[in-house]
C-alpha atoms as a PDB file:
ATOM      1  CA  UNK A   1      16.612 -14.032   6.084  1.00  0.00           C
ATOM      2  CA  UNK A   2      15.798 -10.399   6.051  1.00  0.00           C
ATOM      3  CA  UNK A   3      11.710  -9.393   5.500  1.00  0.00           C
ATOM      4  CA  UNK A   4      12.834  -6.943   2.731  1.00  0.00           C
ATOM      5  CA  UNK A   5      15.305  -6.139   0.333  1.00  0.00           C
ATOM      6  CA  UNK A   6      16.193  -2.735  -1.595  1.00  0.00           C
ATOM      7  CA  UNK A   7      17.913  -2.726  -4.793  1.00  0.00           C
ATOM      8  CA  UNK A   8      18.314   0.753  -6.939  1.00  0.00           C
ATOM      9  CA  UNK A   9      18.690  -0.776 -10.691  1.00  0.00           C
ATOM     10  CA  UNK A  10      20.908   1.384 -13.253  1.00  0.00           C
ATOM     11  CA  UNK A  11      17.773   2.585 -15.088  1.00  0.00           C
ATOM     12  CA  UNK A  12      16.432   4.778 -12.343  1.00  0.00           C
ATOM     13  CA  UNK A  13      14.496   2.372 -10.905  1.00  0.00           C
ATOM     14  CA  UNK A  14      14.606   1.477  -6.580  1.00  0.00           C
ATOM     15  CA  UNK A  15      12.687  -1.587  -5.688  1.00  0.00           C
ATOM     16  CA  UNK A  16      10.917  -2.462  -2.465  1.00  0.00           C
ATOM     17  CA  UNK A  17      10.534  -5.871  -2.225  1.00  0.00           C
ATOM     18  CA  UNK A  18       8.704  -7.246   0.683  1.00  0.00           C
ATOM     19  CA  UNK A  19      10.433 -11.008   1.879  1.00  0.00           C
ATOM     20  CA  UNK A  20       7.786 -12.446   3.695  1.00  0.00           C
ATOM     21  CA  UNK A  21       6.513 -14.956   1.122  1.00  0.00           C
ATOM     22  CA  UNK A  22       5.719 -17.818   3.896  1.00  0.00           C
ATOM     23  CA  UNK A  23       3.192 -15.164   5.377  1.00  0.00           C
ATOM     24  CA  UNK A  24       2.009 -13.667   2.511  1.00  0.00           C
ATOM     25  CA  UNK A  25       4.095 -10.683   2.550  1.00  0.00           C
ATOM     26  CA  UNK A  26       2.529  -9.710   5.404  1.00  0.00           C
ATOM     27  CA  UNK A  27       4.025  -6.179   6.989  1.00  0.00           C
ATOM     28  CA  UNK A  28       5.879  -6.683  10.431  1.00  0.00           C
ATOM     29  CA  UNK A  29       7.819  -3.990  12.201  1.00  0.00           C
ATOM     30  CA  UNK A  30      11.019  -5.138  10.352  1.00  0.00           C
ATOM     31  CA  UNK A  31       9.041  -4.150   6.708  1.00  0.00           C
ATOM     32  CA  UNK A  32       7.770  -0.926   8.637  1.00  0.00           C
ATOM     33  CA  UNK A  33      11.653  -0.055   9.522  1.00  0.00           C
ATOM     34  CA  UNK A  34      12.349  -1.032   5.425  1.00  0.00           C
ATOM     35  CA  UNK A  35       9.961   0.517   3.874  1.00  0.00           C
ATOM     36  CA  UNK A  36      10.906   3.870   6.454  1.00  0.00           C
ATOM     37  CA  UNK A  37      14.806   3.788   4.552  1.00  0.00           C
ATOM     38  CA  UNK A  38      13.903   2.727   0.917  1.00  0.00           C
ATOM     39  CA  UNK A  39      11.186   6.217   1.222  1.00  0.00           C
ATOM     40  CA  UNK A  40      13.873   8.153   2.544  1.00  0.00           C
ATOM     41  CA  UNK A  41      16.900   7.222  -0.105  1.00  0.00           C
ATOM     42  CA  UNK A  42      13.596   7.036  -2.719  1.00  0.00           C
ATOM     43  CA  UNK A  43      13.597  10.714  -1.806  1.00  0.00           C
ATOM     44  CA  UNK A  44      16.710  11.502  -1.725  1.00  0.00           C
ATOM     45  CA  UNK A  45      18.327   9.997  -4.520  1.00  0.00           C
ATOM     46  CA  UNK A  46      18.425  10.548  -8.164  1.00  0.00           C
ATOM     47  CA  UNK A  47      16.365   8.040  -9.031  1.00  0.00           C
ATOM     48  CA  UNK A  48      12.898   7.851 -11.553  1.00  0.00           C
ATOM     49  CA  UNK A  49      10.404   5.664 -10.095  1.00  0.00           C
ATOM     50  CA  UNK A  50       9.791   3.884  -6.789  1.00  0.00           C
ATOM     51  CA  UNK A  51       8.574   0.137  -7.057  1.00  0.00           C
ATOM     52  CA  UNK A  52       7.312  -1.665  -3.819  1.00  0.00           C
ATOM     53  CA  UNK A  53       6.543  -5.537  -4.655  1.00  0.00           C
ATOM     54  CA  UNK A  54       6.552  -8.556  -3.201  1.00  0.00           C
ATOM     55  CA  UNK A  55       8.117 -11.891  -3.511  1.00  0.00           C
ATOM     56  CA  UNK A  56       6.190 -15.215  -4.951  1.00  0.00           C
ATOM     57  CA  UNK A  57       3.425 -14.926  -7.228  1.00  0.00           C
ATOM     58  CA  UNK A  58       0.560 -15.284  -4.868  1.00  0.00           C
ATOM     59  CA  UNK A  59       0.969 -12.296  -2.717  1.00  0.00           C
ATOM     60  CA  UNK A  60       1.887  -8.859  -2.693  1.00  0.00           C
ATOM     61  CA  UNK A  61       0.595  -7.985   0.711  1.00  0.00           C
ATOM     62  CA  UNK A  62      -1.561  -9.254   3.128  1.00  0.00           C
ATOM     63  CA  UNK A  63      -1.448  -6.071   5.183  1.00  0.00           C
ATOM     64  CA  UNK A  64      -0.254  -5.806   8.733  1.00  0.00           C
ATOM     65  CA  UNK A  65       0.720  -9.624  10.371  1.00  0.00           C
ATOM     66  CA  UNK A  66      -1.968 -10.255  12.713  1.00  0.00           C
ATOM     67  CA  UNK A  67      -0.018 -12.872  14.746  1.00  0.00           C
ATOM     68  CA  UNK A  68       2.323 -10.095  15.880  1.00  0.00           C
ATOM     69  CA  UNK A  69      -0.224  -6.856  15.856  1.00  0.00           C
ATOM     70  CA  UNK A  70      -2.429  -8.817  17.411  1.00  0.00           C
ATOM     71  CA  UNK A  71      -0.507  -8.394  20.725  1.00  0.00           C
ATOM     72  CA  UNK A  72      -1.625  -4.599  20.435  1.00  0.00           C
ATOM     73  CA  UNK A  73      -4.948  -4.647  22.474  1.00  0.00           C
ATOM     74  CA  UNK A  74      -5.503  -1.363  23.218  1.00  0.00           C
ATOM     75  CA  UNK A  75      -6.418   1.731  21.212  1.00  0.00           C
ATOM     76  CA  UNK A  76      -3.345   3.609  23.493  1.00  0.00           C
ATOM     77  CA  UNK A  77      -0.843   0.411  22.261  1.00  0.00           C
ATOM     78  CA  UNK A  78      -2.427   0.282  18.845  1.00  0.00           C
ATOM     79  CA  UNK A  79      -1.750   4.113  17.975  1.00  0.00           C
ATOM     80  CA  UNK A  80       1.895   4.281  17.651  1.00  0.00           C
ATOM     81  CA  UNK A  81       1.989   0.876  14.712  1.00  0.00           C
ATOM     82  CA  UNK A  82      -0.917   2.634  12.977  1.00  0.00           C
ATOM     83  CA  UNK A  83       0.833   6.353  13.470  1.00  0.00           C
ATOM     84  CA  UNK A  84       4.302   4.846  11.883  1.00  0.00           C
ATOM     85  CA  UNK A  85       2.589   3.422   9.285  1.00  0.00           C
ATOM     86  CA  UNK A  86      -0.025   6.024   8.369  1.00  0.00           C
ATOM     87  CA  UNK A  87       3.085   8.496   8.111  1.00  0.00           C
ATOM     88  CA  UNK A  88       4.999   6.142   5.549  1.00  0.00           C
ATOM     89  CA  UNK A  89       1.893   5.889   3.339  1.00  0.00           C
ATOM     90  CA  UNK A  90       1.497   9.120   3.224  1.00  0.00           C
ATOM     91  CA  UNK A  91       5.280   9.701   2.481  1.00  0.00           C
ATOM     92  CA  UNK A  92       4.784   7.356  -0.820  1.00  0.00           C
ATOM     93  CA  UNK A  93       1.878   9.200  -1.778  1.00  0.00           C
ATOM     94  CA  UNK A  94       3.632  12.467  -1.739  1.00  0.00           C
ATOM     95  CA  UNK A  95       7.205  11.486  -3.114  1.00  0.00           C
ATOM     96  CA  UNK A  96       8.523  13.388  -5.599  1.00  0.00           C
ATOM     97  CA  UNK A  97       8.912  10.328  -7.815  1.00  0.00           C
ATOM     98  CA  UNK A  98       6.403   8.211  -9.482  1.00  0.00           C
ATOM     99  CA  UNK A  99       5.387   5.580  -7.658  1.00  0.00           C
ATOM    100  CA  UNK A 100       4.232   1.941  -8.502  1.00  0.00           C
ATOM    101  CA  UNK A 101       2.834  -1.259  -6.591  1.00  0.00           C
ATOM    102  CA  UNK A 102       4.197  -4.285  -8.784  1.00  0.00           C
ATOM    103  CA  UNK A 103       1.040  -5.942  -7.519  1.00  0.00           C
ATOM    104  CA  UNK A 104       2.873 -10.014  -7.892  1.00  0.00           C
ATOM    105  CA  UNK A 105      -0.298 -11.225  -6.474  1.00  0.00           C
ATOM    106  CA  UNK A 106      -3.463 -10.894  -3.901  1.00  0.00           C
ATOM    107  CA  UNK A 107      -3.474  -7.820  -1.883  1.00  0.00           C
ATOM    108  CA  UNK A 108      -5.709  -7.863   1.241  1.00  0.00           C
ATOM    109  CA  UNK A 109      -6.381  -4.927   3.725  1.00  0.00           C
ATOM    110  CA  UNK A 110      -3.226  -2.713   4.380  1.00  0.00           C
ATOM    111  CA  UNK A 111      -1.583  -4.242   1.269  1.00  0.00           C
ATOM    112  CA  UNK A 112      -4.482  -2.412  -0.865  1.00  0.00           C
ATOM    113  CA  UNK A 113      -3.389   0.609   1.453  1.00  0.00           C
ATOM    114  CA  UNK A 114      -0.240   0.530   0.788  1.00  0.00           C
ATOM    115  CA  UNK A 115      -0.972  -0.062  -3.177  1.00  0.00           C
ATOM    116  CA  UNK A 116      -3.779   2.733  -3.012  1.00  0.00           C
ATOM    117  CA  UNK A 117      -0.856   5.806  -2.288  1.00  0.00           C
ATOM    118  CA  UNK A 118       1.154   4.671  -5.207  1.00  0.00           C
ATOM    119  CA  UNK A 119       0.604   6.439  -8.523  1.00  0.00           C
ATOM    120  CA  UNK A 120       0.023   3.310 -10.571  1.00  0.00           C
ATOM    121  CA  UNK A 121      -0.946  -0.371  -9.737  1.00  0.00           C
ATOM    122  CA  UNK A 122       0.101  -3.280 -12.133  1.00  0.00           C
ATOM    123  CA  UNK A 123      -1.674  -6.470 -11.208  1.00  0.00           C
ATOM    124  CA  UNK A 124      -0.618  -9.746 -12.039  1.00  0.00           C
ATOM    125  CA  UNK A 125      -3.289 -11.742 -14.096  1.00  0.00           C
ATOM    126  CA  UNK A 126      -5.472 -13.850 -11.795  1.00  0.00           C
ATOM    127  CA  UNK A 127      -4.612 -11.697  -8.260  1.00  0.00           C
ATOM    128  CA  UNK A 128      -7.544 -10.744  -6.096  1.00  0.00           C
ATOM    129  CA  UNK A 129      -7.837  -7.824  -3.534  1.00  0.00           C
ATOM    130  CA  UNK A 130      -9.527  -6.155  -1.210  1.00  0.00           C
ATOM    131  CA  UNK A 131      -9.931  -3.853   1.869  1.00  0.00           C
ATOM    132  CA  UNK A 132     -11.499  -6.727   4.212  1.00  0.00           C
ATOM    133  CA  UNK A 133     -10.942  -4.203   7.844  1.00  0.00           C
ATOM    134  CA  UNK A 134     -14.608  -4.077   8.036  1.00  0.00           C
ATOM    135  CA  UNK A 135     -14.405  -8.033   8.544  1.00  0.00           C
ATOM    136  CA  UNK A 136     -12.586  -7.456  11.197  1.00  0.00           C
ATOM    137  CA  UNK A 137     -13.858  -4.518  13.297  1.00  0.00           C
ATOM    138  CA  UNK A 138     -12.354  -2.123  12.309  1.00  0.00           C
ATOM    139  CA  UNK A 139     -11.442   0.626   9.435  1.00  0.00           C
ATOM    140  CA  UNK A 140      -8.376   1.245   7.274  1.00  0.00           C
ATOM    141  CA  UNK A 141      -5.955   2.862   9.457  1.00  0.00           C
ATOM    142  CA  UNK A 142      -3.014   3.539   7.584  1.00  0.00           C
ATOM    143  CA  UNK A 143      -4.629   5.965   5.753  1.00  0.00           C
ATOM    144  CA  UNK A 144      -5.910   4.196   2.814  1.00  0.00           C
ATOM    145  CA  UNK A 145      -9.297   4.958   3.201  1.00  0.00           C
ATOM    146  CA  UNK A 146      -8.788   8.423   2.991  1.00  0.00           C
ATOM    147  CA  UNK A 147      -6.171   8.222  -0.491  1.00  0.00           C
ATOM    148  CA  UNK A 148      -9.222   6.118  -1.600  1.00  0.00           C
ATOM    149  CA  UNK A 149     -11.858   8.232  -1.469  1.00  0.00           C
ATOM    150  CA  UNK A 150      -9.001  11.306  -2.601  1.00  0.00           C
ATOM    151  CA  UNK A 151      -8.149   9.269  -6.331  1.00  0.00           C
ATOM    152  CA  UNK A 152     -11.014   7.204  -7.327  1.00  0.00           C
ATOM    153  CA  UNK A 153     -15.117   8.305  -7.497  1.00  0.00           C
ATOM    154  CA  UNK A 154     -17.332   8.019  -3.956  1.00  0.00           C
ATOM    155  CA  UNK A 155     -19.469   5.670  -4.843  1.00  0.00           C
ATOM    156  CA  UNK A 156     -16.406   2.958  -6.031  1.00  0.00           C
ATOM    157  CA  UNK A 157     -14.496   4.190  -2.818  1.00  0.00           C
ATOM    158  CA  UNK A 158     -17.386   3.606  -0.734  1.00  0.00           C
ATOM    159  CA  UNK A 159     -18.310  -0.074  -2.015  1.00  0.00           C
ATOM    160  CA  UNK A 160     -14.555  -1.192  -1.862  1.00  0.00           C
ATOM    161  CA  UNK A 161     -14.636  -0.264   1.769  1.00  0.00           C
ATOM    162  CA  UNK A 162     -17.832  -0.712   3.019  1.00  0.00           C
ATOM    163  CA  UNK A 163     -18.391  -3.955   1.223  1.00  0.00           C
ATOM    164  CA  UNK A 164     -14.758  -5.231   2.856  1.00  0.00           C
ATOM    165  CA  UNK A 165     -14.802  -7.704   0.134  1.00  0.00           C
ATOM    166  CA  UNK A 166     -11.926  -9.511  -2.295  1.00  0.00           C
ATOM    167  CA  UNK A 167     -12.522  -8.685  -5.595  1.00  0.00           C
ATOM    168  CA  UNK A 168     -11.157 -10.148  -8.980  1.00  0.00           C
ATOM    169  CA  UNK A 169      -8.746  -9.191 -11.233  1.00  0.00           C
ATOM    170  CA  UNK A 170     -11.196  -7.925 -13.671  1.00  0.00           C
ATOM    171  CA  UNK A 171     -13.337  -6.464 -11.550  1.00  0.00           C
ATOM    172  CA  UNK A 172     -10.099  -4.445 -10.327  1.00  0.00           C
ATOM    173  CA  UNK A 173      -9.327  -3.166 -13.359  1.00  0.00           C
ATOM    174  CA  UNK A 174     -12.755  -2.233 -14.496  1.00  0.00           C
ATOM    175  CA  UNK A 175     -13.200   0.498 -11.263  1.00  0.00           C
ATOM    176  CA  UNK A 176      -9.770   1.696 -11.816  1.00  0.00           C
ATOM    177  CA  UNK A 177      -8.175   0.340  -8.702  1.00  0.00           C
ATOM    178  CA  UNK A 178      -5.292  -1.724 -11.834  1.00  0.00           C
ATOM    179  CA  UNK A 179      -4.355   0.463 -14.281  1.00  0.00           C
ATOM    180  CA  UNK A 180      -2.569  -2.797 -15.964  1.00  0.00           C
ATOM    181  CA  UNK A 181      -2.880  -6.275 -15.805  1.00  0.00           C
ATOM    182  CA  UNK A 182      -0.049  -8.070 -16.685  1.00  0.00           C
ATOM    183  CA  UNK A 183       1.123 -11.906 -17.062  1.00  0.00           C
ATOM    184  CA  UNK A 184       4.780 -13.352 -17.063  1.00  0.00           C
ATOM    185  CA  UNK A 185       7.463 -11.780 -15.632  1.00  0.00           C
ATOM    186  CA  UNK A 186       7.304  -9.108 -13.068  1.00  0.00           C
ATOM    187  CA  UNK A 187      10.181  -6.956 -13.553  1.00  0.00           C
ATOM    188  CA  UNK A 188       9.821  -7.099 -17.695  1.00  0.00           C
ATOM    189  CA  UNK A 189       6.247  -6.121 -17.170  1.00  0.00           C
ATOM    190  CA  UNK A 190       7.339  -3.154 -14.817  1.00  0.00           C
ATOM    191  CA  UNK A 191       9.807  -2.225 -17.492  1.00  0.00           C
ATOM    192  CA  UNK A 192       7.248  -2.260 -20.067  1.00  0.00           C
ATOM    193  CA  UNK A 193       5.199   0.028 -18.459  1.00  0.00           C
ATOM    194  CA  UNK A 194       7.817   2.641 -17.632  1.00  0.00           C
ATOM    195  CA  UNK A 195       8.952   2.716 -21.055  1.00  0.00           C
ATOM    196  CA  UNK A 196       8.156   5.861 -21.793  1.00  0.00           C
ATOM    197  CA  UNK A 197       8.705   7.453 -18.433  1.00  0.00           C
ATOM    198  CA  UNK A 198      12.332   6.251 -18.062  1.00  0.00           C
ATOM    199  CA  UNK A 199      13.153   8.063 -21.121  1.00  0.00           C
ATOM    200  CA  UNK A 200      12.833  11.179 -19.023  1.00  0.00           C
ATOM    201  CA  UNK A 201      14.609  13.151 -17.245  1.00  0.00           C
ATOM    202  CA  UNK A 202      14.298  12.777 -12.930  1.00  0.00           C
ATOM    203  CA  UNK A 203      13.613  16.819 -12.836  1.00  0.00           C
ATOM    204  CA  UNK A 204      10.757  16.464 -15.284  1.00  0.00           C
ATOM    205  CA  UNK A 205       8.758  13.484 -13.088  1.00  0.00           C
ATOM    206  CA  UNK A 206       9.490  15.562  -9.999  1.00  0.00           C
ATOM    207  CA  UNK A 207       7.972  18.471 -11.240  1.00  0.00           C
ATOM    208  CA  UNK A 208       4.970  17.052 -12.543  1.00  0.00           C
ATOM    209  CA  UNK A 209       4.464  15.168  -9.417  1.00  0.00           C
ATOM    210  CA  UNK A 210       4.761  18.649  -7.385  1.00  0.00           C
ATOM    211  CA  UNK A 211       1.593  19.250  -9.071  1.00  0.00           C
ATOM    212  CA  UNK A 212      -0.149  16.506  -7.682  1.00  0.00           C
ATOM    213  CA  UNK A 213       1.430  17.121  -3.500  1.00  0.00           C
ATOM    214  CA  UNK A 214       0.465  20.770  -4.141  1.00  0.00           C
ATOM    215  CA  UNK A 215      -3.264  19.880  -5.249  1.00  0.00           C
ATOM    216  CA  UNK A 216      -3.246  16.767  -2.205  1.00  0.00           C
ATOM    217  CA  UNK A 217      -1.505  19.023   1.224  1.00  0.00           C
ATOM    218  CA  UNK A 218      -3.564  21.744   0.004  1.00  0.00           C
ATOM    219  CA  UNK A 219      -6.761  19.547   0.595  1.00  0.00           C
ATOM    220  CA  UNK A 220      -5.258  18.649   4.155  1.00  0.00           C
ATOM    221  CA  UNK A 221      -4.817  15.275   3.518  1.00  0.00           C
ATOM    222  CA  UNK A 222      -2.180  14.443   6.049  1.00  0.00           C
ATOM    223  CA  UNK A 223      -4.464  15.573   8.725  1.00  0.00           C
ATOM    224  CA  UNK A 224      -8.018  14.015   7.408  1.00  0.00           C
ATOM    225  CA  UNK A 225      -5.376  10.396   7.306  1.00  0.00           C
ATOM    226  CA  UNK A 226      -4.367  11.625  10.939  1.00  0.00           C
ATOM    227  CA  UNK A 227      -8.276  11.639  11.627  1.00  0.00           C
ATOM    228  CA  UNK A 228      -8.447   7.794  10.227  1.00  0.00           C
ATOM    229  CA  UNK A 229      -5.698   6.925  12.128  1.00  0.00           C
ATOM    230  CA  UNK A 230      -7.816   7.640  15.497  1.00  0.00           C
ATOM    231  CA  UNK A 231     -10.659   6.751  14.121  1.00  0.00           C
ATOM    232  CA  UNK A 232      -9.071   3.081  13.422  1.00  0.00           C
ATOM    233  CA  UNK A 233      -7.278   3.110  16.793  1.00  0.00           C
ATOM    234  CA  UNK A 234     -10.559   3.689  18.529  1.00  0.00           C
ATOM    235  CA  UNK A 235     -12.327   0.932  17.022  1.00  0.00           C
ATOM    236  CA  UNK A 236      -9.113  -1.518  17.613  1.00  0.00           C
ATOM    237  CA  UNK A 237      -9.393  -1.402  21.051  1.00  0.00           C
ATOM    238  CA  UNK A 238     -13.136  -2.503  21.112  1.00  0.00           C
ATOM    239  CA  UNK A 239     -13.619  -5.903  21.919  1.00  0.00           C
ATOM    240  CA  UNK A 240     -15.440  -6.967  18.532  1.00  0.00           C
ATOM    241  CA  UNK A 241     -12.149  -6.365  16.381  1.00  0.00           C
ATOM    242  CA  UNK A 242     -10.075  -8.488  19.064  1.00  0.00           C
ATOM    243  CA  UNK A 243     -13.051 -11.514  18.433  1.00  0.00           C
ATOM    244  CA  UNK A 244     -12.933 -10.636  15.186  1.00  0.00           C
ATOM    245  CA  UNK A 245      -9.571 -11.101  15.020  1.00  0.00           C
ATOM    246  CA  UNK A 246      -9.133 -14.606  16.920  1.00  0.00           C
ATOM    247  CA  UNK A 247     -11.766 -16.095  14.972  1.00  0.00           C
ATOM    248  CA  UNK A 248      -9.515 -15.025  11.901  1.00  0.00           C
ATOM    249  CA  UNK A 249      -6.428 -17.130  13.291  1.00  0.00           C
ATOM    250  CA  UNK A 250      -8.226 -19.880  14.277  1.00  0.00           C
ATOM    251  CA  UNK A 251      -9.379 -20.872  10.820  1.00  0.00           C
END
């Protein structure tokens, strides 16, 4: 079974949908190499919005899969995973296309990263998340931290990060992080939201969203995430993330 699937729906609409639901969506290096082609035909199609989602109802994304990152010990081996990824995040958050994570359920770590460079973030009734690096020695390093602290107040960004805690659905929504809660069906929820967008022309979206990649490469954001990326790598290599993370796996 492949770990992903792309489907571009006659409204305008390309989905992402990450098919890892026994490990909790989890990104391998099979969902890095999707999520690579559904950004490039996301930006070079015709389409209106990009959707990245995940299957089952309990997880969206449960960031990178430990059991086979785990193998990357030092920050030299570590580097070229966070690198690839970094540089797709960074490609959803300046797409020329609104962009949405259909959050299904919990998002944990590099899920929230991933959610964080999308333009809006529906959550599912009842999902928690959280950016839990911290718990594990180490930062965000996919450049999450820094879209964090770019969209949302310091002092939220901070506490999110700092407090590497999962927080509720309600407590989500009342920083900002969801712009929507939602309960039912996925897709009809996703629809409902776009409503008003879909009714509009792909030129129109684009050019609004130039406004926003003007306003974010003009604050050099690709090279402040570039700066997380070492940053992360550093601390990966240091022998408190690698306890950190064993004590994880054994539980």
């Amino acid at each position: 079974m492949n770990a992903y699937s792309i489907t571009e729906e006659q409204n305008g609409l390309l989905f992402f949908k990450i098919n890892r639901e026994k490990k909790r969506n989890a990104v391998n290096y099979e969902v890095i190499e999707g999520l690579e082609t559904a950004v490039e035909i996301a930006e070079s199609s015709d389409i209106k919005a990009f959707i990245i989602t995940g299957v089952g109802e309990k997880a969206f994304c449960s960031g990178g899969d430990l059991s086979e990152f785990h193998q990357l010990k030092t920050r030299d081996e570590a580097y070229p995973m966070l690198s690839r990824m970094a540089n797709i995040v960074g490609k959803i958050l300046l797409l020329s296309k609104p962009t949405i994570a259909l959050m299904n359920g919990t998002a944990t770590g590099g899920g929230c990263e991933i959610a964080t460079a999308c333009d809006f973030r529906l959550g599912r009734k009842g999902l928690k998340a959280g950016f839990v690096q911290g718990g594990l020695g180490i930062t965000t390093g996919w450049g999450g931290g820094t879209i964090l602290f770019e969209k949302f107040p310091s002092s939220v960004a901070l506490k999110m990060l700092a407090d590497s805690t999962i927080y509720s659905d309600e407590e989500l929504l009342k920083m900002g992080f969801l712009n929507e809660l939602y309960d039912g069906d996925s897709y009809e929820s996703c629809l409902t939201f776009l409503n008003k967008l879909l009714e509009k022309d792909p030129s129109v979206l684009a050019a609004y969203k130039s406004i926003l990649k003007r306003k974010w490469l003009e604050s050099s954001i690709l090279e402040r995430i570039e700066k997380e990326v070492e940053n992360c790598a550093i601390l990966w290599g240091e022998e408190l993330h690698h306890q950190k993370v064993d004590e994880f796996l054994k539980k």
